[in-house]
C-alpha atoms as a PDB file:
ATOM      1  CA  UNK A   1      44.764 252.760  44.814  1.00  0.00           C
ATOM      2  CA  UNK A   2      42.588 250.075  46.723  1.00  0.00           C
ATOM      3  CA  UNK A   3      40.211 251.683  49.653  1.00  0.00           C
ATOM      4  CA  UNK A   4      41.124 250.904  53.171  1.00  0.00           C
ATOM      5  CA  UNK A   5      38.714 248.031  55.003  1.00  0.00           C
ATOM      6  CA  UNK A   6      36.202 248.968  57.049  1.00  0.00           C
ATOM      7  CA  UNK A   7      37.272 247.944  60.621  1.00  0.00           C
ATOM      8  CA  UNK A   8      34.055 247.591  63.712  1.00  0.00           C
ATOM      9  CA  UNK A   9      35.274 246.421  66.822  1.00  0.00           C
ATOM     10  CA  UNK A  10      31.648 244.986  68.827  1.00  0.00           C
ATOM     11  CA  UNK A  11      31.033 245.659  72.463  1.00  0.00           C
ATOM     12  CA  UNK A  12      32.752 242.967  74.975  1.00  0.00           C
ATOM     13  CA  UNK A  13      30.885 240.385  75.356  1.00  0.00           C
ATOM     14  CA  UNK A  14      30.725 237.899  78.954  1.00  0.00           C
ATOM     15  CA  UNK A  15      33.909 236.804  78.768  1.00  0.00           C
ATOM     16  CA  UNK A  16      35.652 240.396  78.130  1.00  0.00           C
ATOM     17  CA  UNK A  17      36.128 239.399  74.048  1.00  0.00           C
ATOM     18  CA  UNK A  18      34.938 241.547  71.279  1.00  0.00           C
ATOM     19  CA  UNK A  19      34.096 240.578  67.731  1.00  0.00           C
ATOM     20  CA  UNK A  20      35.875 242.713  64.978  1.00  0.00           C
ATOM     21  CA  UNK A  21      34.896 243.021  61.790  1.00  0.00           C
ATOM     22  CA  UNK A  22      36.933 243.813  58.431  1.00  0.00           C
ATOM     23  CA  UNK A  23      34.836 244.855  55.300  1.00  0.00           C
ATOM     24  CA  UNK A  24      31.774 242.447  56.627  1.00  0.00           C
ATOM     25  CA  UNK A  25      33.485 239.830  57.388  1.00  0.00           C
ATOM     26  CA  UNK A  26      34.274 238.557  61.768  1.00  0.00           C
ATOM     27  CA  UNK A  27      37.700 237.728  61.467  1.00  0.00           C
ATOM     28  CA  UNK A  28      37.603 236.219  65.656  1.00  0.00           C
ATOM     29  CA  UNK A  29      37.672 237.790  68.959  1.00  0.00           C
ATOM     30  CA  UNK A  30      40.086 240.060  70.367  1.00  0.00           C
ATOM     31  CA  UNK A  31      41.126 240.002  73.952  1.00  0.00           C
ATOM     32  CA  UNK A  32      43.214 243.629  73.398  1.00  0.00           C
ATOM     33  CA  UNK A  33      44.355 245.835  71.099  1.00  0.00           C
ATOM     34  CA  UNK A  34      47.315 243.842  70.432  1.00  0.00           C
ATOM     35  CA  UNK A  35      44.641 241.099  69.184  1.00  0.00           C
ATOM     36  CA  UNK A  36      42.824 243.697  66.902  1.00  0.00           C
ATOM     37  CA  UNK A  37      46.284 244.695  65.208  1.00  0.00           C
ATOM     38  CA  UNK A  38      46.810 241.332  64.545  1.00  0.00           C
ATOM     39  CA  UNK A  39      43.265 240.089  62.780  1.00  0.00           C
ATOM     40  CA  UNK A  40      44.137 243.339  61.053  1.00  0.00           C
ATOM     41  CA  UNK A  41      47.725 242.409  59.699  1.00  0.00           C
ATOM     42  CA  UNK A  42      46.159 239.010  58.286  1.00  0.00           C
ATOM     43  CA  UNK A  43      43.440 241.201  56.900  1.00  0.00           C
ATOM     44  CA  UNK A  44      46.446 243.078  54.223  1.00  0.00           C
ATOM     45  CA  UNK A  45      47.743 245.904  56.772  1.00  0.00           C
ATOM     46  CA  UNK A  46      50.600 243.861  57.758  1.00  0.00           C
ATOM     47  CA  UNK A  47      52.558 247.019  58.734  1.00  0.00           C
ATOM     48  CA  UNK A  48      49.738 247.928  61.477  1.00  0.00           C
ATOM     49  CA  UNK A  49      50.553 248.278  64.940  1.00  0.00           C
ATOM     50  CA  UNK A  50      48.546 248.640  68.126  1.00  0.00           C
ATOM     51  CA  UNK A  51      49.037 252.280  68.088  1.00  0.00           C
ATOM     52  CA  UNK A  52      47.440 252.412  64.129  1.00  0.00           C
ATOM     53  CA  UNK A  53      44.492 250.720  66.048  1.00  0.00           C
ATOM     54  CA  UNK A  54      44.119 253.180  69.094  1.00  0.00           C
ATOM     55  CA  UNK A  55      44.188 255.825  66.855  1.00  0.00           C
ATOM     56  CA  UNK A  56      42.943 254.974  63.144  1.00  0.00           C
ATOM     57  CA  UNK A  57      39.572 256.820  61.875  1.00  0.00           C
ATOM     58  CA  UNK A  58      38.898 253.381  60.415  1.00  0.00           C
ATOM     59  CA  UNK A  59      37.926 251.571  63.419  1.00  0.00           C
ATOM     60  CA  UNK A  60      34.811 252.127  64.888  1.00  0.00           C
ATOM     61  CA  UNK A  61      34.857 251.159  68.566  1.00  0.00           C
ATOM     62  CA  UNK A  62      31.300 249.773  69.974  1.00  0.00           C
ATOM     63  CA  UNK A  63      30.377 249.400  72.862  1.00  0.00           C
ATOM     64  CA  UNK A  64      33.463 251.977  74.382  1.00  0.00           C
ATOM     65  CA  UNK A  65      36.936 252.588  72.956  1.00  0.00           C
ATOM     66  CA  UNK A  66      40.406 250.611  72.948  1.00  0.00           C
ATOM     67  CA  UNK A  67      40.641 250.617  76.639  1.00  0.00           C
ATOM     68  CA  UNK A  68      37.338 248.631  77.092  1.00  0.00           C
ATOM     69  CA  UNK A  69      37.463 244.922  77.752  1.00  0.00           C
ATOM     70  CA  UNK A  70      34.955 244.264  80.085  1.00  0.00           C
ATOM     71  CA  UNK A  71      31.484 243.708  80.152  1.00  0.00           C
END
């Protein structure tokens, strides 16, 4: 059984995107949680939706939770 990736989504940053992170590596900037679920299915969770990101344990959320986008 392989581990789940570690998942940090940074604080927004000027222009309301936010770096995530999957197991050290910054896969891009997300715009929305529909962006995070996506870096995340071309990551190996293909089956993830934006409701596995709002509420997964995995994901740490810097810088405020799912719902924040701007700086």
């Amino acid at each position: 059984m392989t581990s789940a990736p570690a998942v940090t989504v940074y604080p927004p940053d000027e222009e309301g995107g936010r770096r995530v992170r999957v197991d050290g590596k910054v896969l891009g900037r997300a715009y929305g949680v529909q962006d995070v679920a996506r870096f995340l299915q071309e990551a190996g969770l293909q089956d993830w939706d934006e409701l596995d990101v709002v509420r997964s344990a995995l994901v740490e959320w810097r810088g405020g939770g799912p719902d924040v986008w701007d700086h």
